[in-house]
N, C-alpha and C. Protein backbone atom coordinates (compact mmCIF):
# COMPACT_ATOMS: atom_id res chain seq x y z
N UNK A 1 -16.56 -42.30 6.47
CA UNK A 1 -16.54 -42.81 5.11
C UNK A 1 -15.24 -42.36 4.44
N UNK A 2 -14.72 -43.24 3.44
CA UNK A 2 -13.54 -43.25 2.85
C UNK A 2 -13.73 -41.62 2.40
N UNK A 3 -12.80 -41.11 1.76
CA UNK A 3 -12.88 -39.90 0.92
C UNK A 3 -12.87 -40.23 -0.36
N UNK A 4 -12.30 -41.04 -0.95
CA UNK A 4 -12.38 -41.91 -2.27
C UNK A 4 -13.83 -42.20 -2.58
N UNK A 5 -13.91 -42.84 -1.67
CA UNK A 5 -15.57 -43.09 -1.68
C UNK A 5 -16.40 -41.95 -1.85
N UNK A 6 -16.57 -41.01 -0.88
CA UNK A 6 -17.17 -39.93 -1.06
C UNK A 6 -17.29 -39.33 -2.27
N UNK A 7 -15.53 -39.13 -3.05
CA UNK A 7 -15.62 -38.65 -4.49
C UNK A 7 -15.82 -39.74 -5.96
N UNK A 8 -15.92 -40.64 -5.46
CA UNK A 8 -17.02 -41.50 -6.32
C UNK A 8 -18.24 -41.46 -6.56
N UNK A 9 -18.84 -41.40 -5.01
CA UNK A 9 -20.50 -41.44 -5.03
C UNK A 9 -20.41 -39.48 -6.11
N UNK A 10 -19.83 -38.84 -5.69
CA UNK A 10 -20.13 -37.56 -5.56
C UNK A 10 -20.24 -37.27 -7.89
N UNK A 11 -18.73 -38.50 -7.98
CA UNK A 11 -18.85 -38.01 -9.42
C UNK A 11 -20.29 -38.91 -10.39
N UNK A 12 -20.88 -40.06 -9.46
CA UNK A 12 -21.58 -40.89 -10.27
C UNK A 12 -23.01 -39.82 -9.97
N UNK A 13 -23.01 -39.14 -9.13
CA UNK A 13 -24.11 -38.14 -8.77
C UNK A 13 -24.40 -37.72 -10.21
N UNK A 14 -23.33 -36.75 -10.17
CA UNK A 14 -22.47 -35.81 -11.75
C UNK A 14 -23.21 -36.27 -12.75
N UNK A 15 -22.63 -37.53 -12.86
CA UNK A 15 -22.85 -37.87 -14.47
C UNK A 15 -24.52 -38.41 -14.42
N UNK A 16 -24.94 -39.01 -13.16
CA UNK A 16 -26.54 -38.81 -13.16
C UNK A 16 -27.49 -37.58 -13.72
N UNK A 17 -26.73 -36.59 -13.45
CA UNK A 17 -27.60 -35.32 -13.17
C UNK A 17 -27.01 -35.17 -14.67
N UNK A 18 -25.85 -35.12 -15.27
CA UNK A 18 -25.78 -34.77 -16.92
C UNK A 18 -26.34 -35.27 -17.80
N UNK A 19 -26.64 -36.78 -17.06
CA UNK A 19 -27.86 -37.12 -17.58
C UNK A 19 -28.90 -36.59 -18.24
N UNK A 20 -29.87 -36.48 -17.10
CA UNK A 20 -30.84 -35.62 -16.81
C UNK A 20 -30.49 -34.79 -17.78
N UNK A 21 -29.67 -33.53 -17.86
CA UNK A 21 -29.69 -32.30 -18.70
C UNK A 21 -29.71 -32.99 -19.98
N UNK A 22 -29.04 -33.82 -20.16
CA UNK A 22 -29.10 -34.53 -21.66
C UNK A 22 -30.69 -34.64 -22.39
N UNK A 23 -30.95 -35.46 -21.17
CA UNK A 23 -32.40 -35.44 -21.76
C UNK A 23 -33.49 -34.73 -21.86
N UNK A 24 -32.96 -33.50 -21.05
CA UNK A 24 -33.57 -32.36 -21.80
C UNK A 24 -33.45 -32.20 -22.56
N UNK A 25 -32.24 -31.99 -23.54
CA UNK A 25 -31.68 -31.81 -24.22
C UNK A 25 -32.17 -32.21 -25.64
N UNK A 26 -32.44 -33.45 -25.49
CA UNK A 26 -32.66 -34.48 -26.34
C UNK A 26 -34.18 -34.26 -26.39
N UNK A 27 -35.28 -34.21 -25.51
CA UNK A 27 -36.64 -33.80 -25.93
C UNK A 27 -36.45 -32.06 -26.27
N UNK A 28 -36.14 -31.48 -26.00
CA UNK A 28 -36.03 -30.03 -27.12
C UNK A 28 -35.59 -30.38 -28.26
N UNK A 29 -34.66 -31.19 -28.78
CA UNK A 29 -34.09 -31.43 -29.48
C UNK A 29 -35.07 -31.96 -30.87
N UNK A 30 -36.26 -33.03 -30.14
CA UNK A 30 -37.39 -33.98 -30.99
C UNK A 30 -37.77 -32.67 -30.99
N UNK A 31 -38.41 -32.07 -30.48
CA UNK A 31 -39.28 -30.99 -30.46
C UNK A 31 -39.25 -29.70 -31.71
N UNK A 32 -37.73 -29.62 -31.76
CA UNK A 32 -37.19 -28.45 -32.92
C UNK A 32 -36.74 -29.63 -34.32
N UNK A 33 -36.69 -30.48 -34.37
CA UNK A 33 -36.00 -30.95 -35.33
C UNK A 33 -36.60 -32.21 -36.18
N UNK A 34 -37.97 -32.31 -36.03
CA UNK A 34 -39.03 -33.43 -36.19
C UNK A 34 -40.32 -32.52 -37.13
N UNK A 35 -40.23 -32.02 -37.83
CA UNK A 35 -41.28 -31.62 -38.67
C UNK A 35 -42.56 -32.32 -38.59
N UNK A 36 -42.82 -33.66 -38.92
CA UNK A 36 -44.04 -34.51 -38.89
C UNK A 36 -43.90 -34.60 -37.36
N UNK A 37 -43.33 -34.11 -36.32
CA UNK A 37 -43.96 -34.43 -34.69
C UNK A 37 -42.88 -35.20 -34.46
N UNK A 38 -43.09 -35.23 -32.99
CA UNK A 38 -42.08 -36.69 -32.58
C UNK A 38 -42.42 -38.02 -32.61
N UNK A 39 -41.47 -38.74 -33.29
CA UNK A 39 -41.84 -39.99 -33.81
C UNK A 39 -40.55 -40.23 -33.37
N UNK A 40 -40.91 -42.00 -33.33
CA UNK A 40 -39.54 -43.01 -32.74
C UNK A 40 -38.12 -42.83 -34.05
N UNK A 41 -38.48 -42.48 -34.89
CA UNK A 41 -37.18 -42.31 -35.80
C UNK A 41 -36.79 -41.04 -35.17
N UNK A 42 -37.02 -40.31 -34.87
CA UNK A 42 -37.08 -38.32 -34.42
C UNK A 42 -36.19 -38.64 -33.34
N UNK A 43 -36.64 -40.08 -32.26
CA UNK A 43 -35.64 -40.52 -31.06
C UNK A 43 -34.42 -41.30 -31.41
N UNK A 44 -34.82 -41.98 -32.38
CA UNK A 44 -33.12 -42.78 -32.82
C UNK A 44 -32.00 -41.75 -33.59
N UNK A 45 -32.68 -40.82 -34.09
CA UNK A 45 -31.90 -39.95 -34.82
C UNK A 45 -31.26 -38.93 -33.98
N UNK A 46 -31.39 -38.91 -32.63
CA UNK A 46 -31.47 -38.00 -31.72
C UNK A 46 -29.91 -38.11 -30.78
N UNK A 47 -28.98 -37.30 -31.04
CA UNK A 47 -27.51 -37.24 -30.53
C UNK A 47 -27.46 -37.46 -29.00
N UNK A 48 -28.38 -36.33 -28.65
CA UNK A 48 -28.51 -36.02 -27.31
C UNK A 48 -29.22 -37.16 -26.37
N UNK A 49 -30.23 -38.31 -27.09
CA UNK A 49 -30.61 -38.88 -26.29
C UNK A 49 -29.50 -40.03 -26.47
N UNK A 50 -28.89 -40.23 -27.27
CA UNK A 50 -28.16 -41.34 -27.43
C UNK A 50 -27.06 -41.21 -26.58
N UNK A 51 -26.40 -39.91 -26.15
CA UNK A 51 -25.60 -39.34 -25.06
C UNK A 51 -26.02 -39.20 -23.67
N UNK A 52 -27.35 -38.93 -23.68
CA UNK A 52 -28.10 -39.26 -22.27
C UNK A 52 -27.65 -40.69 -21.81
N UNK A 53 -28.10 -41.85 -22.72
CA UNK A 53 -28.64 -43.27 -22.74
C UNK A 53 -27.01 -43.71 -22.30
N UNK A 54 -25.90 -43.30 -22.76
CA UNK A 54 -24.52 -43.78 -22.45
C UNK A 54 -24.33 -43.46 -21.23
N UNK A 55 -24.64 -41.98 -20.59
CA UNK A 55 -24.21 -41.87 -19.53
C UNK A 55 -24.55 -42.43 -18.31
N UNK A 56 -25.94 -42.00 -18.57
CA UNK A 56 -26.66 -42.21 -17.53
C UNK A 56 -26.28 -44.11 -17.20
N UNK A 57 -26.30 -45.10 -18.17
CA UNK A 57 -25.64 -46.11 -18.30
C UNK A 57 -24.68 -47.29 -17.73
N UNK A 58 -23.90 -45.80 -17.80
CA UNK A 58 -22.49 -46.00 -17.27
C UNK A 58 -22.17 -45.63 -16.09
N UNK A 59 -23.02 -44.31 -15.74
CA UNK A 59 -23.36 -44.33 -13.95
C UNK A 59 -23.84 -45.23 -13.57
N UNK A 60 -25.18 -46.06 -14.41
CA UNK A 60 -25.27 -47.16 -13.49
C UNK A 60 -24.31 -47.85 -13.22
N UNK A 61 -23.87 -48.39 -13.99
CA UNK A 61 -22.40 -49.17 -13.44
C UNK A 61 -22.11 -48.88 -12.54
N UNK A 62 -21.62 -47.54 -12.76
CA UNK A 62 -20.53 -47.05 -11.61
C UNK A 62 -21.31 -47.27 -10.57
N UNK A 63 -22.56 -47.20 -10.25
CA UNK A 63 -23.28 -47.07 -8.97
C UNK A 63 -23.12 -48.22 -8.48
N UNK A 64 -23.37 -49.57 -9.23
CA UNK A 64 -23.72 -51.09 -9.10
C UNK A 64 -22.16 -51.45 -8.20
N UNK A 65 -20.85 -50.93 -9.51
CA UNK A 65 -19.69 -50.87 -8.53
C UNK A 65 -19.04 -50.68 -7.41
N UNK A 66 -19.50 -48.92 -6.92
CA UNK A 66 -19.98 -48.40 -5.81
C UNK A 66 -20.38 -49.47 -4.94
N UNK A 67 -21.69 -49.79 -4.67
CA UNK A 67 -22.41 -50.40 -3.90
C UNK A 67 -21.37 -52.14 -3.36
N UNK A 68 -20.39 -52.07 -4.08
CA UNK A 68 -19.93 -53.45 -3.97
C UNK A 68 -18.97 -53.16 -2.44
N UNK A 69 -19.16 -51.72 -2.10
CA UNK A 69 -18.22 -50.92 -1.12
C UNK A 69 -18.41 -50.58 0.25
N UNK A 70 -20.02 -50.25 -0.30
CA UNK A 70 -20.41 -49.70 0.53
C UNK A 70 -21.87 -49.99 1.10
N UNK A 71 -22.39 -50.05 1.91
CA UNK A 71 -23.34 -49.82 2.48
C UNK A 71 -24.69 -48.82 1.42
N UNK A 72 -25.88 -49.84 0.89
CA UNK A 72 -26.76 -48.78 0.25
C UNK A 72 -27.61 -47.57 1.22
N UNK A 73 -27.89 -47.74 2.48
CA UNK A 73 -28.29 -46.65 3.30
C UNK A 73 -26.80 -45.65 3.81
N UNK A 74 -25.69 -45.92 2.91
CA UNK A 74 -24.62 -44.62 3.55
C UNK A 74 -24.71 -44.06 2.14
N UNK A 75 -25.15 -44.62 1.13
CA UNK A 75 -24.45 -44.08 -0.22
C UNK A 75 -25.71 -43.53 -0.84
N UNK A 76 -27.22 -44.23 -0.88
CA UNK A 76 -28.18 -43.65 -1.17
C UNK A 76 -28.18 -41.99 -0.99
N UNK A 77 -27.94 -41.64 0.27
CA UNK A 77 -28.68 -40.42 0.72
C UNK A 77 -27.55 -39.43 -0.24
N UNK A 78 -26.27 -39.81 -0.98
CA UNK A 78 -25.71 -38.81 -2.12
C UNK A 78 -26.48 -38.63 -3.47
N UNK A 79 -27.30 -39.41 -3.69
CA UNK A 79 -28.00 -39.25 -4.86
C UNK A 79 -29.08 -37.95 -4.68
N UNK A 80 -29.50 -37.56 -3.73
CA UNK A 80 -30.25 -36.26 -3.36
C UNK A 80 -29.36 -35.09 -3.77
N UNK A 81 -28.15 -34.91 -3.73
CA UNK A 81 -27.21 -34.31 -4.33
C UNK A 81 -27.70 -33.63 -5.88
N UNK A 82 -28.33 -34.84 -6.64
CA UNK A 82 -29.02 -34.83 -7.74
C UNK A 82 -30.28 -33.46 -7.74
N UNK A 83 -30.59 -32.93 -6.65
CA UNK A 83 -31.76 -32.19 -6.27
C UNK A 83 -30.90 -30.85 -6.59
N UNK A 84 -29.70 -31.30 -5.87
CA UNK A 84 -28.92 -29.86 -6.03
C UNK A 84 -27.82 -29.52 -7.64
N UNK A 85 -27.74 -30.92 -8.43
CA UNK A 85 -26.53 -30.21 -9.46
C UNK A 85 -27.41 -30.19 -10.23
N UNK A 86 -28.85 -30.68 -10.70
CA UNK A 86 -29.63 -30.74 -11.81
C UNK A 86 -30.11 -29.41 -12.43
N UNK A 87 -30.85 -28.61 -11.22
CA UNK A 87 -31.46 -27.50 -11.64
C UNK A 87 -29.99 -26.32 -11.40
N UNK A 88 -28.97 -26.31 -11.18
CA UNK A 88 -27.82 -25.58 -11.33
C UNK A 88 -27.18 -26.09 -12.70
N UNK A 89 -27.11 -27.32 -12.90
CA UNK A 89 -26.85 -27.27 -14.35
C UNK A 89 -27.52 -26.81 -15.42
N UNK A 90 -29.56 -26.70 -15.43
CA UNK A 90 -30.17 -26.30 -16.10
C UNK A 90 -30.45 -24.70 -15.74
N UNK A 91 -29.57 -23.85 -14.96
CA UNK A 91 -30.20 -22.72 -15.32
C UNK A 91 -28.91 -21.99 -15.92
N UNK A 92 -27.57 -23.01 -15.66
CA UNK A 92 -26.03 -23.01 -16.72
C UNK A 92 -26.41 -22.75 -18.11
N UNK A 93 -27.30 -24.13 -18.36
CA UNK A 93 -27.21 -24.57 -19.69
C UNK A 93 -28.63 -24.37 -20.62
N UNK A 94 -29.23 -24.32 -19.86
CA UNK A 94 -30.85 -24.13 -20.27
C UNK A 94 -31.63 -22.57 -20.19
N UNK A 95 -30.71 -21.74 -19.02
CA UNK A 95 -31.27 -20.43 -18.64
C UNK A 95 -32.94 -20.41 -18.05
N UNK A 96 -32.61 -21.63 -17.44
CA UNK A 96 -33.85 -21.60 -16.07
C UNK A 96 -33.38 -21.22 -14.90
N UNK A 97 -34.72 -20.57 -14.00
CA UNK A 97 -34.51 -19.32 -13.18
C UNK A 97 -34.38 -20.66 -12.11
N UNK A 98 -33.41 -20.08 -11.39
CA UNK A 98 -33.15 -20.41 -9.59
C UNK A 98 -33.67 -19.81 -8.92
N UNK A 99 -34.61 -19.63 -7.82
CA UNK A 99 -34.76 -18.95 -6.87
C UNK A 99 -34.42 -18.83 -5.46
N UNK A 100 -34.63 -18.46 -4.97
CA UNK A 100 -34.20 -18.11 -2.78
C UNK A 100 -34.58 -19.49 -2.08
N UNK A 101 -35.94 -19.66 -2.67
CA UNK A 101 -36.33 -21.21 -2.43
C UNK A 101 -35.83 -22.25 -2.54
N UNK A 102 -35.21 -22.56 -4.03
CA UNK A 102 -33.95 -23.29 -4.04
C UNK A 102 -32.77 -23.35 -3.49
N UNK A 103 -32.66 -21.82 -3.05
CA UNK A 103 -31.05 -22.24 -2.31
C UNK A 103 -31.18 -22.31 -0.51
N UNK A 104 -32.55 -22.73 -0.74
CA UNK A 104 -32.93 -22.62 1.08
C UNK A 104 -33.18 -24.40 0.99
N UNK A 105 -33.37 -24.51 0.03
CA UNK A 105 -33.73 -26.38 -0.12
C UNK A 105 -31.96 -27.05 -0.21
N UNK A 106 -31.23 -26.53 -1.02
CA UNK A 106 -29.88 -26.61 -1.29
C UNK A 106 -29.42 -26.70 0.16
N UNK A 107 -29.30 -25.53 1.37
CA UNK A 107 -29.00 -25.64 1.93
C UNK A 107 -29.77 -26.83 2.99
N UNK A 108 -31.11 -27.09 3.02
CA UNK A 108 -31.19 -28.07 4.13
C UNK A 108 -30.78 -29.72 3.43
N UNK A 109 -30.80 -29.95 2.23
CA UNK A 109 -30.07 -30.95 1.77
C UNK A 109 -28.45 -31.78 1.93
N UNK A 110 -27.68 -30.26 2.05
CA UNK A 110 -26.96 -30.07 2.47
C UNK A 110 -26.55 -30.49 3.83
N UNK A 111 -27.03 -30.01 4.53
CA UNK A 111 -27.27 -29.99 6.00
C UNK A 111 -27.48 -31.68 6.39
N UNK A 112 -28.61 -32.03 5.74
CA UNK A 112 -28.85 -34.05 5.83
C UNK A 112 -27.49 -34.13 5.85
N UNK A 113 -26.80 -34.39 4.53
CA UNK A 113 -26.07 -35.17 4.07
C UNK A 113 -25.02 -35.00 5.26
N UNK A 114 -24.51 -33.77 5.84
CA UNK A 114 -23.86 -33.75 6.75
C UNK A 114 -24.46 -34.43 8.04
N UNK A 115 -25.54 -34.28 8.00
CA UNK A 115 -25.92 -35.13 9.65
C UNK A 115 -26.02 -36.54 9.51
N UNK A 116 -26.30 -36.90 8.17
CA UNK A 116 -26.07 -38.61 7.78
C UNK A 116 -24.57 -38.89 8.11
N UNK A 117 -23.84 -38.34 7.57
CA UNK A 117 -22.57 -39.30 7.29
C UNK A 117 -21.30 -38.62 8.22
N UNK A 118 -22.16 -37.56 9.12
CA UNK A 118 -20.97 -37.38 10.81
C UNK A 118 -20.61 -38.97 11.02
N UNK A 119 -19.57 -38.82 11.77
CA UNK A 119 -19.16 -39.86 12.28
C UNK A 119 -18.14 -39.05 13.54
């Protein structure tokens, strides 16, 4: 596989998974900042989901673009990647615990992606 390629799939991963933290982000966010509860104004008023909703978005794109390249059974198996930057970004940004378990899953994920895309 191209290397270009590789660091495409690798950055649309990225902005998948910042996603994700976004929208954590964005339900803590309803949660602290909604007095009467969360209500659909509590979500339109909401920075973080509106920053989720762009990105995540715009990865699609990028993915839809992607795919115009490549093969969806060579490029799929990078989105598992997602397993590995999500909960490393949330224990960055959120101060959720990682454990031994995780980095034993990290590593056999790891490990796929390398036995998928040997050549």
């Amino acid at each position: 596989m191209n290397p270009s390629i590789i660091l495409y799939l690798i950055t649309c991963v990225f902005s998948i998974s910042l996603g994700q933290l976004l929208f954590k982000l964005a339900a803590n966010f309803s949660n602290t900042h909604s007095p009467q509860g969360v209500t659909l104004m509590s979500y339109v008023s909401n920075p973080y989901l509106w920053s989720a909703l762009i990105i995540y978005g715009s990865a699609t794109l990028f993915w839809m673009w992607l795919l115009r390249f490549i093969p969806l059974n060579q490029a799929y198996p990078f989105m598992a990647l997602a397993f590995v930057i999500v909960p490393l970004l949330s224990s960055l940004f959120l101060g959720e615990k990682v454990d031994a378990r995780y980095l034993v899953g990290v590593a056999l994920i790891m490990s796929g992606l390398i036995v998928i895309n040997y050549q």
